[in-house]
C-alpha atoms as a PDB file:
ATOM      1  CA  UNK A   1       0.000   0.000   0.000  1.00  0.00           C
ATOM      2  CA  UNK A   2       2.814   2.312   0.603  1.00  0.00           C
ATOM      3  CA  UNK A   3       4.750   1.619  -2.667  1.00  0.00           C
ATOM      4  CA  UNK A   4       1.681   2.263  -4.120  1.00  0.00           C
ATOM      5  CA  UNK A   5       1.071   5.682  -2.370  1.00  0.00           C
ATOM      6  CA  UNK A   6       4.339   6.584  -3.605  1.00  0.00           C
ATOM      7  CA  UNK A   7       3.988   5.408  -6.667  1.00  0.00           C
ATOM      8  CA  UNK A   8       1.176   8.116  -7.282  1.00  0.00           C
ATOM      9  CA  UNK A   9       2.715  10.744  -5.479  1.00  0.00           C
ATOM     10  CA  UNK A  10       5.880  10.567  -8.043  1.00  0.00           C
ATOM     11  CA  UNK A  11       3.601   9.615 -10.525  1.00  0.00           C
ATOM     12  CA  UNK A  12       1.693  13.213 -10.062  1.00  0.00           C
ATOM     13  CA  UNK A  13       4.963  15.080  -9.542  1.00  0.00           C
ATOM     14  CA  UNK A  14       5.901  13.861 -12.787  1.00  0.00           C
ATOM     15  CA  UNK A  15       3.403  14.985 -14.962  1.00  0.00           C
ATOM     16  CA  UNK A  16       2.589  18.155 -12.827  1.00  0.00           C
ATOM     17  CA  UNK A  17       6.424  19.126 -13.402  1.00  0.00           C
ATOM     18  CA  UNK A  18       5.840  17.994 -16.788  1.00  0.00           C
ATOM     19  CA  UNK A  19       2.346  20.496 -17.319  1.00  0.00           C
ATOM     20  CA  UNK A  20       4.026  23.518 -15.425  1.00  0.00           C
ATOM     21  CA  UNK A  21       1.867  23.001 -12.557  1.00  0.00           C
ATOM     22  CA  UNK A  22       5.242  22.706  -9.785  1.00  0.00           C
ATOM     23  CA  UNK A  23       7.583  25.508 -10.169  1.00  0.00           C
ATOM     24  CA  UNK A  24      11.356  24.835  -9.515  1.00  0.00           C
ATOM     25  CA  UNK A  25      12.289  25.704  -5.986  1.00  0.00           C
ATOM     26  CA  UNK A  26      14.127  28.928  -5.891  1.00  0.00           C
ATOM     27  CA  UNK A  27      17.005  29.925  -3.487  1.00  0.00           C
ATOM     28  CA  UNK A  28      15.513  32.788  -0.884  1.00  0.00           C
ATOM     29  CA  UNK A  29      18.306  35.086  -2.595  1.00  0.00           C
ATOM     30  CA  UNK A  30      16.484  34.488  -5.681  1.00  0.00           C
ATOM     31  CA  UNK A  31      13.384  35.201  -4.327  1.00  0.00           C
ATOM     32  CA  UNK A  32      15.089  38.429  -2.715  1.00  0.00           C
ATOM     33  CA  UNK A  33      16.722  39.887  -6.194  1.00  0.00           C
ATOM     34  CA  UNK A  34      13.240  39.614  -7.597  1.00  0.00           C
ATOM     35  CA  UNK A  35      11.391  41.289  -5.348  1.00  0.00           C
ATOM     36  CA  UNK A  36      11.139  45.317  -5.616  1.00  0.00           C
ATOM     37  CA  UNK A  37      11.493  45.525  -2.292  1.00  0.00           C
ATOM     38  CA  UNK A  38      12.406  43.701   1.200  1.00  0.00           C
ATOM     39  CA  UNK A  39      11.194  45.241   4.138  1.00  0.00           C
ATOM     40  CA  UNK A  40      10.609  44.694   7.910  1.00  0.00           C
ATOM     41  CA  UNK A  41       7.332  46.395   9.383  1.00  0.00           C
ATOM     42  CA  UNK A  42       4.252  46.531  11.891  1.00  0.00           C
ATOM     43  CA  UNK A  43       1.077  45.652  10.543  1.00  0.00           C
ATOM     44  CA  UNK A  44      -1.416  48.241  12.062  1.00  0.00           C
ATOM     45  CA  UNK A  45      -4.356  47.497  10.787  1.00  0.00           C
ATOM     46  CA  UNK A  46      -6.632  44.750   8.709  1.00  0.00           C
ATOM     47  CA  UNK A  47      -7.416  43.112   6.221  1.00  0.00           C
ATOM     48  CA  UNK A  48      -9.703  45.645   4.100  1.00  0.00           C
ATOM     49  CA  UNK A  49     -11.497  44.818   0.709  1.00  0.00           C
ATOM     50  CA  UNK A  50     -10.143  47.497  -2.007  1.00  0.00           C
ATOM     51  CA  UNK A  51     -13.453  49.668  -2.936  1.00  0.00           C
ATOM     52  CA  UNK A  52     -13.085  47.477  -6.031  1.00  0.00           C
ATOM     53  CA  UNK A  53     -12.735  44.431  -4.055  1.00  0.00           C
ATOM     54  CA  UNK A  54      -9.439  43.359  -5.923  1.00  0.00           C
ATOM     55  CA  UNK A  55      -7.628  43.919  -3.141  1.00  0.00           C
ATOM     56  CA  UNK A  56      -7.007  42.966   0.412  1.00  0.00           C
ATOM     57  CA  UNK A  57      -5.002  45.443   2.243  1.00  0.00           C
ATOM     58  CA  UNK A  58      -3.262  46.283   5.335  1.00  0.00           C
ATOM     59  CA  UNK A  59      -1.647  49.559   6.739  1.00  0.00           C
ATOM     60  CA  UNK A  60       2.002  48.814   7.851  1.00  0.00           C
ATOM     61  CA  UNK A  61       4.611  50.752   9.362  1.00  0.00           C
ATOM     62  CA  UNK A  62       7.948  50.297   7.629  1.00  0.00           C
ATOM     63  CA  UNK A  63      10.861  50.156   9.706  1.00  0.00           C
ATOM     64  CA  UNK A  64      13.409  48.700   8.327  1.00  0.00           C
ATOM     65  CA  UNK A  65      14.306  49.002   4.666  1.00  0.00           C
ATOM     66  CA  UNK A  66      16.253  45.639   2.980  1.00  0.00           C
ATOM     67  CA  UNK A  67      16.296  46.569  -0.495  1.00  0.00           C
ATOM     68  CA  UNK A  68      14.253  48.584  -2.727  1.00  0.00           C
ATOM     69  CA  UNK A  69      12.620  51.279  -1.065  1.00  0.00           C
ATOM     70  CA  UNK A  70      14.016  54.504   0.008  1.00  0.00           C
ATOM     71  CA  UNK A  71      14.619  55.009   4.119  1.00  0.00           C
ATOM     72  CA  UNK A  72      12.793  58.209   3.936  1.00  0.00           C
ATOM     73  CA  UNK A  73      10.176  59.159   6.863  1.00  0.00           C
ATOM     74  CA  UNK A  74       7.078  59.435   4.144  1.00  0.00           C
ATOM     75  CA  UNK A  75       7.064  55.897   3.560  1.00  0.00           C
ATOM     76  CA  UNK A  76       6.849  54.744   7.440  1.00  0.00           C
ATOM     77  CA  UNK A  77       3.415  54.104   7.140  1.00  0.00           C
ATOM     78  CA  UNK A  78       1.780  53.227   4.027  1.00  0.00           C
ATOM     79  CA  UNK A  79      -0.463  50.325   2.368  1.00  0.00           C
ATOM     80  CA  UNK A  80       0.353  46.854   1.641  1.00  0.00           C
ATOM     81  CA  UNK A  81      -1.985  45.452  -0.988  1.00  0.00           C
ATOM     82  CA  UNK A  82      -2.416  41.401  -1.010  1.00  0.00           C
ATOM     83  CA  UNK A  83      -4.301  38.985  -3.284  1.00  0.00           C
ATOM     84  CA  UNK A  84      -8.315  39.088  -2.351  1.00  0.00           C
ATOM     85  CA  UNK A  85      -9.886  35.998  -0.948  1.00  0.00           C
ATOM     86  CA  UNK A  86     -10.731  34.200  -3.713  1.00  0.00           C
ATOM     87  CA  UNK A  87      -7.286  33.910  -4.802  1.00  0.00           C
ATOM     88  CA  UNK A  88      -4.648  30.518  -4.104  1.00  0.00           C
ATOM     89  CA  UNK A  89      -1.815  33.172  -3.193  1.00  0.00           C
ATOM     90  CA  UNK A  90      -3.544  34.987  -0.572  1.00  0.00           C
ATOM     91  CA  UNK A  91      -2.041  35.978   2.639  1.00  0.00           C
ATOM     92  CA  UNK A  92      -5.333  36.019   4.637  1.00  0.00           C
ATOM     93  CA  UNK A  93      -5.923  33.154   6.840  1.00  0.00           C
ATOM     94  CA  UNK A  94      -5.074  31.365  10.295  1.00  0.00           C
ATOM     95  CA  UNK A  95      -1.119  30.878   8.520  1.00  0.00           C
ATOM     96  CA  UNK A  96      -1.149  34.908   6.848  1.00  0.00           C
ATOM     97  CA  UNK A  97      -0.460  38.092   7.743  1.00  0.00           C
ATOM     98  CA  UNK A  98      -2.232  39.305  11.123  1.00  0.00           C
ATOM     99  CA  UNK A  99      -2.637  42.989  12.645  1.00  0.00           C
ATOM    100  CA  UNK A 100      -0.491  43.101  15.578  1.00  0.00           C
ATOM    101  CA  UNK A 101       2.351  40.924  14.458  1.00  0.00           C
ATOM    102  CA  UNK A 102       5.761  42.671  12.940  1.00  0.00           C
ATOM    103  CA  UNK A 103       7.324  40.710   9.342  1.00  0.00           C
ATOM    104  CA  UNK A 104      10.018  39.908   6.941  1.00  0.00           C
ATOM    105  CA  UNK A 105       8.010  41.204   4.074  1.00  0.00           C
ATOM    106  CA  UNK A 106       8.787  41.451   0.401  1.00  0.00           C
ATOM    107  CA  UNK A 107       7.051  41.651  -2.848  1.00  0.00           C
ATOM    108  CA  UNK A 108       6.414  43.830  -5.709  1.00  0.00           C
ATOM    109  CA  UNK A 109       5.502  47.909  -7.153  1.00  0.00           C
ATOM    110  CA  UNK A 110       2.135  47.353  -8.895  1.00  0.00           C
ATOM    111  CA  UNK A 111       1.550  50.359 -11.155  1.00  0.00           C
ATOM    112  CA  UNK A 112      -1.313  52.582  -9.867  1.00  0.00           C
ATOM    113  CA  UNK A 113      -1.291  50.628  -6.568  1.00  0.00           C
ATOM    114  CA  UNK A 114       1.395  50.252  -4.521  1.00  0.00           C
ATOM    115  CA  UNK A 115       3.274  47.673  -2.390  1.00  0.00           C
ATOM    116  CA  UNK A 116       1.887  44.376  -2.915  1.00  0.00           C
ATOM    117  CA  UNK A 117       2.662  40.781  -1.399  1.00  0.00           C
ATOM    118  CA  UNK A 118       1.596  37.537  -1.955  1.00  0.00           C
ATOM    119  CA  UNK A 119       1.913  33.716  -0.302  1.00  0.00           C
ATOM    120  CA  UNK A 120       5.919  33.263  -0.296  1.00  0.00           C
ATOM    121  CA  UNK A 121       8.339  31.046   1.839  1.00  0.00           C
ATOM    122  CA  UNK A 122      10.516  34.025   2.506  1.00  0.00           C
ATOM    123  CA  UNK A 123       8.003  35.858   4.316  1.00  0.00           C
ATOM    124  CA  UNK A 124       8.101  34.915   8.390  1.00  0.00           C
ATOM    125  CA  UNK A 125       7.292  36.834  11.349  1.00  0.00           C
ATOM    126  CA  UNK A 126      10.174  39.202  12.363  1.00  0.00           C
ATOM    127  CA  UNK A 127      10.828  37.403  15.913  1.00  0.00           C
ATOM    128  CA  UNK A 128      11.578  33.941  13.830  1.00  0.00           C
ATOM    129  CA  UNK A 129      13.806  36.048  11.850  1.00  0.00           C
ATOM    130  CA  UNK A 130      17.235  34.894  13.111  1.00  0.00           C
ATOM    131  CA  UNK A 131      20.468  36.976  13.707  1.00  0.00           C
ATOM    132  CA  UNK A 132      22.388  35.278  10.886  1.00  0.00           C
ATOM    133  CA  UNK A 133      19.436  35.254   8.407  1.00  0.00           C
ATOM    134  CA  UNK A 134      19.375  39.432   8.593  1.00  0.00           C
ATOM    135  CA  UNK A 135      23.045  39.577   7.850  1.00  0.00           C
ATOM    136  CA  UNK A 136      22.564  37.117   4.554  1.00  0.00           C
ATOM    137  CA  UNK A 137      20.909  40.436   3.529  1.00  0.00           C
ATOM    138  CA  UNK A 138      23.287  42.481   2.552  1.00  0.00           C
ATOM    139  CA  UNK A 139      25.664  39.344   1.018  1.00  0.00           C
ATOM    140  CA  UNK A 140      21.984  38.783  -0.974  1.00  0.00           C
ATOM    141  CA  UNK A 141      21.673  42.551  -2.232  1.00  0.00           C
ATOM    142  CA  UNK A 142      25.839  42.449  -3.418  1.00  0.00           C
ATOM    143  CA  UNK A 143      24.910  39.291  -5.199  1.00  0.00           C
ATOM    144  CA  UNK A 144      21.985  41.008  -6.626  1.00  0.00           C
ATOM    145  CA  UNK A 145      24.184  43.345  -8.518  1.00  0.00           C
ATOM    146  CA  UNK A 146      26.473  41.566  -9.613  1.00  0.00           C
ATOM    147  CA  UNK A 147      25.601  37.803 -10.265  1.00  0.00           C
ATOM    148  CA  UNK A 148      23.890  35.826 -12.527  1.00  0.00           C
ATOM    149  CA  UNK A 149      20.895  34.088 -10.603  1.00  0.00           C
ATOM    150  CA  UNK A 150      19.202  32.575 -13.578  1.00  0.00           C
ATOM    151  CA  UNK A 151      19.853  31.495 -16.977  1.00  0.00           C
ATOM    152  CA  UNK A 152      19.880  34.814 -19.322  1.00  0.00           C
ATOM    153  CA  UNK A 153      18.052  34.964 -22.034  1.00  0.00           C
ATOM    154  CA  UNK A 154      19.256  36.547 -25.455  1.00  0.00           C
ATOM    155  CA  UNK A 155      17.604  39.381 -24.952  1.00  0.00           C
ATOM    156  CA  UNK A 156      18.124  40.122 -21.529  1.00  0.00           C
ATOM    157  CA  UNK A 157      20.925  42.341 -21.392  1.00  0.00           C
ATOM    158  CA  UNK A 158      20.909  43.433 -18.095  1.00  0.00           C
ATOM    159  CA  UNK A 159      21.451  39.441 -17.020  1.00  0.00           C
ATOM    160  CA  UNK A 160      24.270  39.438 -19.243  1.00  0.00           C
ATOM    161  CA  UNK A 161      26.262  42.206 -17.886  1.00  0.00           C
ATOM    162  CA  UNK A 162      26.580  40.255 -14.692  1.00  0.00           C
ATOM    163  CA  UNK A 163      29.139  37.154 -13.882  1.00  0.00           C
ATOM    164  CA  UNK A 164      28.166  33.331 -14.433  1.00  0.00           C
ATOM    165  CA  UNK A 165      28.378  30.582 -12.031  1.00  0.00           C
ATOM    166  CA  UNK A 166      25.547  30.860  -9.762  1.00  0.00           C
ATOM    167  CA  UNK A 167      23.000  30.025 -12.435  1.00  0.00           C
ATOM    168  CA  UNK A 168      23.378  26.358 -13.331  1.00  0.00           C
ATOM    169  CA  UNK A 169      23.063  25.488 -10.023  1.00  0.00           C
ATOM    170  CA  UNK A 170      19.781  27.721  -9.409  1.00  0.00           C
ATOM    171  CA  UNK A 171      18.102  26.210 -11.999  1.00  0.00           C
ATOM    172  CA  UNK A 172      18.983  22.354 -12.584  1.00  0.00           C
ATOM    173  CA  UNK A 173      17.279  21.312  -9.507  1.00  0.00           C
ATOM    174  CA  UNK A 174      13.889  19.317  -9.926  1.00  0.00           C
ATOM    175  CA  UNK A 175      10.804  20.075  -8.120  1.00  0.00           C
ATOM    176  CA  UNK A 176      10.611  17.377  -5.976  1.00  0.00           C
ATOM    177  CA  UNK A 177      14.131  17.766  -4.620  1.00  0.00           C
ATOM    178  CA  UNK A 178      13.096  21.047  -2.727  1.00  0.00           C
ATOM    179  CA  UNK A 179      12.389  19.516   0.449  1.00  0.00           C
ATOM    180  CA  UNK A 180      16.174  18.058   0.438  1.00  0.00           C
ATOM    181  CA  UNK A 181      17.327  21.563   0.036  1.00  0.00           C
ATOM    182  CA  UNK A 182      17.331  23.345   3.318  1.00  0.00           C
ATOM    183  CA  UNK A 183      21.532  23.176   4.023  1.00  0.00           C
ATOM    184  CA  UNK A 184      21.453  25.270   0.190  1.00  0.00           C
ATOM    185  CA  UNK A 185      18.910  27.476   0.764  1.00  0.00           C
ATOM    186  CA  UNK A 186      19.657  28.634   4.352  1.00  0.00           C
ATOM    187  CA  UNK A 187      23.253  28.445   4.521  1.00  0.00           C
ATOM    188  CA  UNK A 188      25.125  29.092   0.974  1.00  0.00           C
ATOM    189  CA  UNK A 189      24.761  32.299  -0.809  1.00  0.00           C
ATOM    190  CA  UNK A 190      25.946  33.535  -4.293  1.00  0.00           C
ATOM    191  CA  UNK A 191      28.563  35.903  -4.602  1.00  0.00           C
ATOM    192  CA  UNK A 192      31.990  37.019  -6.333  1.00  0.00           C
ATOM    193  CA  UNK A 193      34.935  34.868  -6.067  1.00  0.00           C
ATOM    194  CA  UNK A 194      38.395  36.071  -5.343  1.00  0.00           C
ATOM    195  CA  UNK A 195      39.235  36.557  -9.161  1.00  0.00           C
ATOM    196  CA  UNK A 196      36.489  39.060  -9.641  1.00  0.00           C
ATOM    197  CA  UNK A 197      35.835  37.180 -13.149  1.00  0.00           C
ATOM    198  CA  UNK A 198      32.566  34.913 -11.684  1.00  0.00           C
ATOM    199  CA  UNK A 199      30.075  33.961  -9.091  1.00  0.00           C
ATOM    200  CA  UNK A 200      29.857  31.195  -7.202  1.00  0.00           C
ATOM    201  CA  UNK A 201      28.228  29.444  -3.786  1.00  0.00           C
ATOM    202  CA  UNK A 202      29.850  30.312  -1.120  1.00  0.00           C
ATOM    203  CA  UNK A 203      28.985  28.187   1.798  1.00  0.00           C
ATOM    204  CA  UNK A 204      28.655  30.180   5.386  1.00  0.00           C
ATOM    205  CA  UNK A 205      30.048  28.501   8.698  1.00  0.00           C
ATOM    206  CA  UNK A 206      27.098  26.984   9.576  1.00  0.00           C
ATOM    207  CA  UNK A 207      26.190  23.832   7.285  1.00  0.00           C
ATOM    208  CA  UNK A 208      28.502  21.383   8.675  1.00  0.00           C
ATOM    209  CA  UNK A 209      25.646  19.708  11.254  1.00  0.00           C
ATOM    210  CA  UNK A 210      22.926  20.621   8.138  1.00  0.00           C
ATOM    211  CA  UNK A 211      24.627  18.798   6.297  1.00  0.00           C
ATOM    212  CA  UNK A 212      25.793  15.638   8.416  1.00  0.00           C
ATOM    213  CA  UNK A 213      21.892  15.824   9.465  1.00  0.00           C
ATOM    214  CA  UNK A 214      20.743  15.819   5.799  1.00  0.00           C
ATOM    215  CA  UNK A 215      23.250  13.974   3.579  1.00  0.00           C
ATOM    216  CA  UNK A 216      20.412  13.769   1.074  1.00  0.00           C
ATOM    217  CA  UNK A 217      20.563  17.586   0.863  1.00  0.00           C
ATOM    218  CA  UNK A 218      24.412  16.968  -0.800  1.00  0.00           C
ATOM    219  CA  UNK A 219      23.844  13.907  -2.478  1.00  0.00           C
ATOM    220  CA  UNK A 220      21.060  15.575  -4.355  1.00  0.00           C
ATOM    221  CA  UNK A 221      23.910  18.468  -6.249  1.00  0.00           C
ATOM    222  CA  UNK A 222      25.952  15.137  -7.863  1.00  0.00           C
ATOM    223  CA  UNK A 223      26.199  15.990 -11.020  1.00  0.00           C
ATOM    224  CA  UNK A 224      24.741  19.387 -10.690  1.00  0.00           C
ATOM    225  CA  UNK A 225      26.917  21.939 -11.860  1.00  0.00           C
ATOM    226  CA  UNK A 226      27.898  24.810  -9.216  1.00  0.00           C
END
């Protein structure tokens, strides 16, 4: 019975993968270049429906300012618009975003509307935030800059300009293998080597008990290029 259980379960990995359904697991400094901004802040109040009910959305209080956003005094309190209701990525719920609570927050600049979040790994409340996670932050923004985190397309310039050697790595990994992936994500980060020519994962002091606690977290980079 249990073969069979996990006989479906790869079974619907497989062709989910296969149809686009399962996204590849990102590294949180992936997450964190994408995002137009990174924040820490008090939610005040909510959640509100938008007048045109598009929109939930909380008043926050910035204070603390990752990447993105200027550290000027106007944007100390503001709005934070999330998915509505209705919506698979919303951050409403017993497990979302609460009035009250203070948060790693990131997301995007919609035009016309503002800061907006959705459902994301990366967000936590800030008193889970560890001491070693908020320094990452400023190795993440460097790498930002100056690394490639994903496989450049033709046409994207911009990715080009930047070094290679993070990218293979970032995106060879299968869907499935994202719960084996916690000594990566939490304790290697991209950034220039000591030639100044390319990028690569440079692993912090901390993964040697990840890693003897989770050899399937190593095994699973064999043959995966760095």
């Amino acid at each position: 019975m249990e073969v069979h259980a996990c006989l479906l379960v790869i079974s619907y990995l497989l062709a989910s993968c296969h149809a686009g359904l399962i996204p590849k697991p990102e590294h949180p400094q992936q997450v964190f270049c994408k995002a137009d901004f990174v924040i820490r802040a008090d939610v005040v109040s909510g959640p509100e429906t938008d007048p045109e009910g598009h929109y939930q959305v909380f008043s926050i209080n910035i204070t603390e300012v990752f990447r993105g956003l200027s550290r000027g005094p106007a944007l100390n309190a503001t709005k934070l618009y999330t998915p509505g209701n209705m919506s698979t990525e919303r951050v409403t719920g017993p497990y979302g975003i609460r009035a009250g609570a203070e948060y790693l927050l990131h997301g995007e600049i919609l035009k016309g509307v503002g800061m907006y979040t959705r459902f994301s790994s990366l967000r936590k409340e800030w008193n889970n935030v560890i001491p070693q996670e908020r320094e990452k932050f400023q190795y993440y923004e460097a790498g930002c800059r100056q690394c490639q985190l994903k496989l450049c397309g033709e046409t994207d310039l911009e990715c080009q300009k930047k070094l290679p050697g993070c990218e293979m790595k970032a995106n060879q990994l299968a869907p499935w293998e994202s719960l084996k992936l916690s000594c990566w994500h939490w304790y290697e980060h991209c950034e220039v080597d000591a030639t100044g020519e390319q990028c690569y994962w440079k692993k912090t002091d901390e993964p040697k008990e990840c890693e003897e606690s989770n050899p399937s977290s190593i095994d699973s980079f064999q043959g995966v290029e760095a």
